[in-house]
N, C-alpha and C. Protein backbone atom coordinates (compact mmCIF):
# COMPACT_ATOMS: atom_id res chain seq x y z
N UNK A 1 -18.53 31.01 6.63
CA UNK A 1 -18.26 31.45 5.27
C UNK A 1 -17.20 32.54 5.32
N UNK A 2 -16.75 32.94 4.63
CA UNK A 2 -14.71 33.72 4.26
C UNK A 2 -15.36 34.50 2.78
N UNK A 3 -15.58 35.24 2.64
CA UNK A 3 -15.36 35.87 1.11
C UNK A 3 -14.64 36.75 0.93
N UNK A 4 -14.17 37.38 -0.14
CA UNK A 4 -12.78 38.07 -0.81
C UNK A 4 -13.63 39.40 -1.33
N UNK A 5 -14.92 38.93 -1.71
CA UNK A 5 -15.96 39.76 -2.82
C UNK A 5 -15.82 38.92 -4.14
N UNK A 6 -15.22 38.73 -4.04
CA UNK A 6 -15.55 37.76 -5.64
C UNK A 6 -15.62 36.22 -5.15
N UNK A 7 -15.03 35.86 -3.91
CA UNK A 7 -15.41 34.36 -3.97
C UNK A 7 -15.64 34.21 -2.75
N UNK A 8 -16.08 33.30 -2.61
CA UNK A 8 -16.35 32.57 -0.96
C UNK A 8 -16.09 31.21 -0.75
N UNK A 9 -15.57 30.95 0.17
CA UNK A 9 -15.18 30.08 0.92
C UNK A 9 -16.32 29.53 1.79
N UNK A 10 -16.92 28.29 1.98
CA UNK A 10 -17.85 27.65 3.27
C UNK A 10 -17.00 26.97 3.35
N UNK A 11 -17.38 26.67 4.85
CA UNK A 11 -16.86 25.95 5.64
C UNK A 11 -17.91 25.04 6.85
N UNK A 12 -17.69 23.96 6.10
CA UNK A 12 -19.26 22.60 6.90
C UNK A 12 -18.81 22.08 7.96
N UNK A 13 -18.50 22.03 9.30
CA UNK A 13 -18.52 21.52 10.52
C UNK A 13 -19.64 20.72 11.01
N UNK A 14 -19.23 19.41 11.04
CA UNK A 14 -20.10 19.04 12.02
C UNK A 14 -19.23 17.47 13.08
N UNK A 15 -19.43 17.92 14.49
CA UNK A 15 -18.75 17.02 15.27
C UNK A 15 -16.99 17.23 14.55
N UNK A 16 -16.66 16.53 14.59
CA UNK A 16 -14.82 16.59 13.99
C UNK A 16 -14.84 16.56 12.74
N UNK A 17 -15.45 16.91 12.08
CA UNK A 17 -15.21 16.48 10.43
C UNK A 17 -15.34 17.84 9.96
N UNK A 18 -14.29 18.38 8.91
CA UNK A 18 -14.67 19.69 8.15
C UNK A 18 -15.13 19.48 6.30
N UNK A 19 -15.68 19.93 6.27
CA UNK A 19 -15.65 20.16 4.83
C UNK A 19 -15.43 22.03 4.88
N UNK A 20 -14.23 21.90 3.56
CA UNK A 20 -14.31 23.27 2.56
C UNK A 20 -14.30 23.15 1.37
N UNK A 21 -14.80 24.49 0.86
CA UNK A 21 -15.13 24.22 -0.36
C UNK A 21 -15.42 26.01 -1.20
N UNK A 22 -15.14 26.15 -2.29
CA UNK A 22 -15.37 27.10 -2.94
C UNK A 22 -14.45 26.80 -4.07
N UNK A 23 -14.47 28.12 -5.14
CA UNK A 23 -13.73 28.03 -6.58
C UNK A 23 -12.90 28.44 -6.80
N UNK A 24 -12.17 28.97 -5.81
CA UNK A 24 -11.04 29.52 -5.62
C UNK A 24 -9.39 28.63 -4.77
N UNK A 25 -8.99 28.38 -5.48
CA UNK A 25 -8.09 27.19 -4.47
C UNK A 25 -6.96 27.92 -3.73
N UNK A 26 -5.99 29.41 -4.08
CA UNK A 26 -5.71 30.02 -3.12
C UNK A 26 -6.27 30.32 -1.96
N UNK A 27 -7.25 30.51 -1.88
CA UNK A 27 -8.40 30.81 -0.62
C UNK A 27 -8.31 29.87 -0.20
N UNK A 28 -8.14 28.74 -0.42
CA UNK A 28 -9.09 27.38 0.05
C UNK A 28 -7.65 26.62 0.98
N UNK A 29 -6.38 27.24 0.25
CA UNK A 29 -5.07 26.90 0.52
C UNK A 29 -5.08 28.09 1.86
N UNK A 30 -5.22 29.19 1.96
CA UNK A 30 -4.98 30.82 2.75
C UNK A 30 -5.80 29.82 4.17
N UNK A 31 -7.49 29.60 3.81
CA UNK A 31 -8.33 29.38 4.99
C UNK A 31 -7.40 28.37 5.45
N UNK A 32 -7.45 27.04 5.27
CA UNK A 32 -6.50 26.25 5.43
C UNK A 32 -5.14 26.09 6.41
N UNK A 33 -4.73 26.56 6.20
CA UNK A 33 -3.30 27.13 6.95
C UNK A 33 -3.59 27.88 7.97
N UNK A 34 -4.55 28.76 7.63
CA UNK A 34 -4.95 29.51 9.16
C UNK A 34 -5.36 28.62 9.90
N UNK A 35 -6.51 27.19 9.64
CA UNK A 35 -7.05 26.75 10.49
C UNK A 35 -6.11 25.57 11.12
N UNK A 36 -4.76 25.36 10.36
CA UNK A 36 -3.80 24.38 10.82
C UNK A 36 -3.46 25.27 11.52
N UNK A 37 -3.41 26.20 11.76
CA UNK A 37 -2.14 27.42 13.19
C UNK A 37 -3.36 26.91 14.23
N UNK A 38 -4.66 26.83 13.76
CA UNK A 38 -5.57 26.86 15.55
C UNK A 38 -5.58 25.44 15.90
N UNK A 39 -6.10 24.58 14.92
CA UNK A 39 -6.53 23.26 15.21
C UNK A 39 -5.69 22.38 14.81
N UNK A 40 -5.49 21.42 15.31
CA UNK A 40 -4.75 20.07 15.14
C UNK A 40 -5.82 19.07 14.07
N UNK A 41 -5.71 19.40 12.75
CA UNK A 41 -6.15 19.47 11.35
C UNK A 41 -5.38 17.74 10.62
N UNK A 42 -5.93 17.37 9.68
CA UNK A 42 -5.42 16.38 8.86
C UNK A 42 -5.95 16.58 7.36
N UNK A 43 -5.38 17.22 6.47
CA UNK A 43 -6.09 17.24 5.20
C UNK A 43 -6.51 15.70 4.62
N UNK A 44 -7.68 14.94 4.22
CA UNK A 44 -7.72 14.15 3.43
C UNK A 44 -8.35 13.59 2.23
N UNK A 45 -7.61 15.07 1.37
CA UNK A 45 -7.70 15.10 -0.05
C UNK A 45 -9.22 16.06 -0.79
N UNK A 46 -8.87 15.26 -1.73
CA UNK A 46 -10.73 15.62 -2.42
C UNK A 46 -11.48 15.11 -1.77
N UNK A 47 -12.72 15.67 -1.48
CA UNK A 47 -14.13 15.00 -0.61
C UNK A 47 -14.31 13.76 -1.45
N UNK A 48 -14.45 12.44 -0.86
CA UNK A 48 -14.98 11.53 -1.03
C UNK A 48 -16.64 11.08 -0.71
N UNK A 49 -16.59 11.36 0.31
CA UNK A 49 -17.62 10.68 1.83
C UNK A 49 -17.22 11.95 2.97
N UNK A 50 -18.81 12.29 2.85
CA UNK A 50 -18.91 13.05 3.68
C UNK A 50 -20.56 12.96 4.79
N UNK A 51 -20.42 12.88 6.07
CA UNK A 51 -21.78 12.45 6.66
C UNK A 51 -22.88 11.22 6.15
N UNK A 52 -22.10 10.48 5.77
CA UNK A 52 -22.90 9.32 5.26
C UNK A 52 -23.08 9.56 3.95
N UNK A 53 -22.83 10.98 2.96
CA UNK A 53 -23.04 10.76 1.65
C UNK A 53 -21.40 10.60 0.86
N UNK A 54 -21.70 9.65 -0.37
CA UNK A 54 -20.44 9.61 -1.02
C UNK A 54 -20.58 10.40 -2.27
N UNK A 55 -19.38 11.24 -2.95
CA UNK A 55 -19.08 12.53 -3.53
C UNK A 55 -18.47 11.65 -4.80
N UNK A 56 -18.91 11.75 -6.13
CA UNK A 56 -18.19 11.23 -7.14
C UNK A 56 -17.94 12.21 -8.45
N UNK A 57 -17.02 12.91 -8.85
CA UNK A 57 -16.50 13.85 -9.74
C UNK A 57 -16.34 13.06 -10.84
N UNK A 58 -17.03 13.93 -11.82
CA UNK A 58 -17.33 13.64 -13.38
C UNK A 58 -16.67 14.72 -14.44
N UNK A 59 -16.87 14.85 -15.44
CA UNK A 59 -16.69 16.11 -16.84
C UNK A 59 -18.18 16.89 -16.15
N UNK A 60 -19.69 15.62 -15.98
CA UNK A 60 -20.45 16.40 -16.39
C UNK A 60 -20.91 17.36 -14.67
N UNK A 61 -20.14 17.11 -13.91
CA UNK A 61 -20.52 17.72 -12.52
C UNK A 61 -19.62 16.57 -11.04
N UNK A 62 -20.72 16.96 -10.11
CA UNK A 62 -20.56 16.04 -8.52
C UNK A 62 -21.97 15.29 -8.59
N UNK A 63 -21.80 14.23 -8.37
CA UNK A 63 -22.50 13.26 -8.16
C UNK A 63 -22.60 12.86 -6.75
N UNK A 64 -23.73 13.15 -6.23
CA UNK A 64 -23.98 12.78 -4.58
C UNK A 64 -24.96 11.20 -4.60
N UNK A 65 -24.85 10.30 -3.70
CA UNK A 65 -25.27 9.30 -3.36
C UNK A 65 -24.75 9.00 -2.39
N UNK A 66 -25.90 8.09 -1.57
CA UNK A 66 -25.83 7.48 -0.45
C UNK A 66 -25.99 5.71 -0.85
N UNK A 67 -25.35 5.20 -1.69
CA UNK A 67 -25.35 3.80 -1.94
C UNK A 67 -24.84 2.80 -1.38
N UNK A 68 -23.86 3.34 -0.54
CA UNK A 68 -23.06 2.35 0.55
C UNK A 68 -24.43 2.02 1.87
N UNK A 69 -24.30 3.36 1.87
CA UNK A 69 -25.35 3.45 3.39
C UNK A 69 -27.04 2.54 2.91
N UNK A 70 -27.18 2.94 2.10
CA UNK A 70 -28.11 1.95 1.59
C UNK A 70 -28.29 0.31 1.10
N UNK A 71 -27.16 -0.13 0.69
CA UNK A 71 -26.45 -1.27 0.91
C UNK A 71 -26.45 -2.04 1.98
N UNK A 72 -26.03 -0.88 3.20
CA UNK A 72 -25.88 -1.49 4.41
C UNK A 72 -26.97 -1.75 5.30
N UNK A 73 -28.39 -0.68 4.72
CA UNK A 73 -29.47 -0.62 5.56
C UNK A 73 -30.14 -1.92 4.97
N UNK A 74 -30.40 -2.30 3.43
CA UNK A 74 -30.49 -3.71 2.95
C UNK A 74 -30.12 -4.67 3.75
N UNK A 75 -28.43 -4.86 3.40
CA UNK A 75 -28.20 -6.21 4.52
C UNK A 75 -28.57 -6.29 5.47
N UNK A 76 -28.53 -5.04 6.47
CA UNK A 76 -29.29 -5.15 8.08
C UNK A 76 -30.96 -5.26 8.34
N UNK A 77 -31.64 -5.33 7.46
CA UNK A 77 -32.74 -5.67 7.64
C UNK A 77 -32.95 -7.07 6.79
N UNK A 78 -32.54 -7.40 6.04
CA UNK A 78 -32.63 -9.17 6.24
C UNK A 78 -33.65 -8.23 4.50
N UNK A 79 -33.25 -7.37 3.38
CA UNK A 79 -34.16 -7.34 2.13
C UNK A 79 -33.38 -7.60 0.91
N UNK A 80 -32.24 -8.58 1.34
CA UNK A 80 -31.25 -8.87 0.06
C UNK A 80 -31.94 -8.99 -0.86
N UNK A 81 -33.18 -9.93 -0.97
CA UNK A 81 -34.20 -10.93 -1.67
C UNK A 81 -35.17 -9.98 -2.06
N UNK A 82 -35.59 -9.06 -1.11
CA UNK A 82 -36.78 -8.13 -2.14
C UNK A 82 -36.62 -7.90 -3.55
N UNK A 83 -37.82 -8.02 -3.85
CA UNK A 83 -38.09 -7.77 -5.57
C UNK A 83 -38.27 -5.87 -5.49
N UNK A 84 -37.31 -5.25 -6.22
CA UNK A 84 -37.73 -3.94 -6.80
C UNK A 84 -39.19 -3.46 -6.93
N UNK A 85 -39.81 -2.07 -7.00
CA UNK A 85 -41.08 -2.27 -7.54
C UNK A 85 -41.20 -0.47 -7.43
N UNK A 86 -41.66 0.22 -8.37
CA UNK A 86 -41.97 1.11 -9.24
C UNK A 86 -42.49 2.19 -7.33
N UNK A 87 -43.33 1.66 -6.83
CA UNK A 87 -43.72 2.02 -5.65
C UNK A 87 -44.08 1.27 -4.29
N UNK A 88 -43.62 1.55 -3.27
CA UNK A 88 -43.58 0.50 -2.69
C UNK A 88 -45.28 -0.08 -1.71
N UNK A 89 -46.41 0.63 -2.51
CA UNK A 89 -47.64 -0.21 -1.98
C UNK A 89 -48.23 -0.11 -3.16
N UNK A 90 -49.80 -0.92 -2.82
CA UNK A 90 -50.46 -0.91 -4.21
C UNK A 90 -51.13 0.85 -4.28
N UNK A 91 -51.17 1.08 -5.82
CA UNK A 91 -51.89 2.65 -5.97
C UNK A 91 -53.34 2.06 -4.78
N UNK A 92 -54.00 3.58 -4.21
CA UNK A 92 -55.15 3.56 -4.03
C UNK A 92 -55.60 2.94 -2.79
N UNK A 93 -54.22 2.50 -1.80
CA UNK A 93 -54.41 1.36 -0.99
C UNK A 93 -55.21 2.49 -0.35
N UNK A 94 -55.75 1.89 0.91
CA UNK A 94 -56.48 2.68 2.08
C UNK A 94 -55.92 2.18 3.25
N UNK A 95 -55.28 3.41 3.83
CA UNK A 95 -54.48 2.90 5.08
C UNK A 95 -55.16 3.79 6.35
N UNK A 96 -55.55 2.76 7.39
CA UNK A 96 -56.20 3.01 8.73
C UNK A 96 -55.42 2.38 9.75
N UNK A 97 -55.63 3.05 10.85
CA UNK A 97 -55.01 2.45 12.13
C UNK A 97 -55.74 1.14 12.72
N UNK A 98 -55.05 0.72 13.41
CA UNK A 98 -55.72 -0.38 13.94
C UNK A 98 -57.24 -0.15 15.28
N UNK A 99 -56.96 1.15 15.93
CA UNK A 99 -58.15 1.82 16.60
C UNK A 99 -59.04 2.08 15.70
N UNK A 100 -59.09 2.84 14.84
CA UNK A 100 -59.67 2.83 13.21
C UNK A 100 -60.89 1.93 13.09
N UNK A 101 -59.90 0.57 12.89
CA UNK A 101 -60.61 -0.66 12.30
C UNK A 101 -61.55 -1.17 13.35
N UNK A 102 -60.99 -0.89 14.97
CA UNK A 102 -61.76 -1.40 15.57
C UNK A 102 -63.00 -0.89 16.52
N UNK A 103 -62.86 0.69 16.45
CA UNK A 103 -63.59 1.00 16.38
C UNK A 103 -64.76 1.11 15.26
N UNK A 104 -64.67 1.11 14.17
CA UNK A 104 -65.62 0.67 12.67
C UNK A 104 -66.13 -0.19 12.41
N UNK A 105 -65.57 -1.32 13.25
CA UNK A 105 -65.93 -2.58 13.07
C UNK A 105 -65.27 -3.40 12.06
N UNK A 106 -64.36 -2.59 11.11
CA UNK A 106 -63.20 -3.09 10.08
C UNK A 106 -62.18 -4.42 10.47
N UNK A 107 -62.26 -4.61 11.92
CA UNK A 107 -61.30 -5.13 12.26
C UNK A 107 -61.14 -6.83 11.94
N UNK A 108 -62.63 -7.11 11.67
CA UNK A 108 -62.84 -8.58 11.15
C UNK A 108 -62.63 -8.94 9.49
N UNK A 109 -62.40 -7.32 8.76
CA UNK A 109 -62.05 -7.68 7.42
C UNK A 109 -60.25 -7.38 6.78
N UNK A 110 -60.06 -7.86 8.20
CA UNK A 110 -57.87 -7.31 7.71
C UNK A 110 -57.43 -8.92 8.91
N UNK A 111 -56.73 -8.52 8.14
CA UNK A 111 -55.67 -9.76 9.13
C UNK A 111 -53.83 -9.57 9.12
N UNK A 112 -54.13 -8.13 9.28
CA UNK A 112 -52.82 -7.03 9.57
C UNK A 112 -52.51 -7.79 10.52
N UNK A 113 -51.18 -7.88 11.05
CA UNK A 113 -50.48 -7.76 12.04
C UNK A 113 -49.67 -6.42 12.37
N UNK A 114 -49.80 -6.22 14.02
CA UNK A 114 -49.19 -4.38 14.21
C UNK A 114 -47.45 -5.04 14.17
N UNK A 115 -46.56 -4.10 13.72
CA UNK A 115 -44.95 -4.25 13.81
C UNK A 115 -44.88 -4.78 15.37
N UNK A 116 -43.87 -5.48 15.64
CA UNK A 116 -43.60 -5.65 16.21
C UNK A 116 -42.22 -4.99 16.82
N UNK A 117 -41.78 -4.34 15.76
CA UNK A 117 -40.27 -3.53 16.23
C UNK A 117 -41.02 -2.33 15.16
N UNK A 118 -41.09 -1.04 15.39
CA UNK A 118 -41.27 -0.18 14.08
C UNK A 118 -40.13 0.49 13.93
N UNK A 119 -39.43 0.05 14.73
CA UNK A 119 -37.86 1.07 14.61
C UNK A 119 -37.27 0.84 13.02
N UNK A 120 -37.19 -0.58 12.55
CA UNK A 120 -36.83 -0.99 11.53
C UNK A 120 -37.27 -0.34 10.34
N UNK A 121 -38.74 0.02 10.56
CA UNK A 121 -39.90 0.63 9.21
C UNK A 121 -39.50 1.92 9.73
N UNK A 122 -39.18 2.47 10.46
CA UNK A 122 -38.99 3.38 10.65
C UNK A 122 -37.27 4.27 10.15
N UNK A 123 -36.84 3.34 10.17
CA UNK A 123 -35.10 3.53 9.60
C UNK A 123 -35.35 3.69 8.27
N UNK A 124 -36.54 2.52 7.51
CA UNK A 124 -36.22 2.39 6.30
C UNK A 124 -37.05 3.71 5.71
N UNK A 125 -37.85 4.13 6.26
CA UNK A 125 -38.65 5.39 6.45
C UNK A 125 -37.21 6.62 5.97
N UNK A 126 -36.36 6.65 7.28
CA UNK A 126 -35.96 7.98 7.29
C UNK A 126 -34.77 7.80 6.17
C-alpha cells in the first residue's frame, strides 16, 4: 500500500500478475512509472480478469463474478444437463458415513455408493 494521506494506493501481487488500484489516478500513474524503472511491466488496461475472477464496470458500481470459471467447471464434469434446484439436497436429509452405517447396522437400509474419484465433489465443493 503507497498513501499521500488522503489517498492510497494497493497494490495485489500474486505470482506475475499485479493489480493497482485506488481513486486517485495521478498516484496510480506516479506508482506506475516507478514500478516500470524496476520491473519489466506491461500495462493491460482496466482490470478485466483477475485470478480467476472477471471485473465488470457499471453506473451502479464493479461487478465481480466467476462465470467463465464456472462454465468451465460445468463442462468438465460432464453437468451440462443438470436441472437447477433452489438447494442442492433434500431439506432435512441425514448424512452419515459409511463406518456410521456399518457399524449401526444402517448399512442394509442405503444403497449409497462411496465416490469413486472425490476430487471432482470436491472441486465442485471448493
Amino acid at each position: 500500500m503507497k498513501g499521500t494521506g488522503k489517498h492510497t494506493i494497493v497494490i495485489l501481487v500474486y505470482v506475475d500478475d499485479i493489480l493497482l488500484t485506488g481513486p486517485d489516478l495521478m498516484l496510480l500513474e506516479e506508482v506506475k512509472v516507478k514500478l516500470q524503472q524496476a520491473f519489466k511491466m506491461k500495462d493491460l488496461g482496466e482490470l478485466k480478469y483477475f485470478l480467476g475472477i472477471e471485473f465488470a464496470r457499471s453506473q451502479q458500481g464493479i461487478l465481480m463474478h466467476q462465470r467463465k470459471h464456472t462454465l468451465e467447471l460445468i463442462s468438465e464434469l460432464g453437468l451440462g444437463a443438470a436441472k437447477p434446484a433452489v438447494t442442492p439436497i433434500e431439506a432435512n436429509t441425514k448424512l452419515t458415513t459409511k463406518d456410521y452405517d456399518e457399524h449401526t447396522s444402517m448399512h442394509n437400509t442405503t444403497d449409497d455408493e462411496l465416490l469413486l474419484d472425490p476430487s471432482k465433489y470436491q472441486r465442485l465443493l471448493g
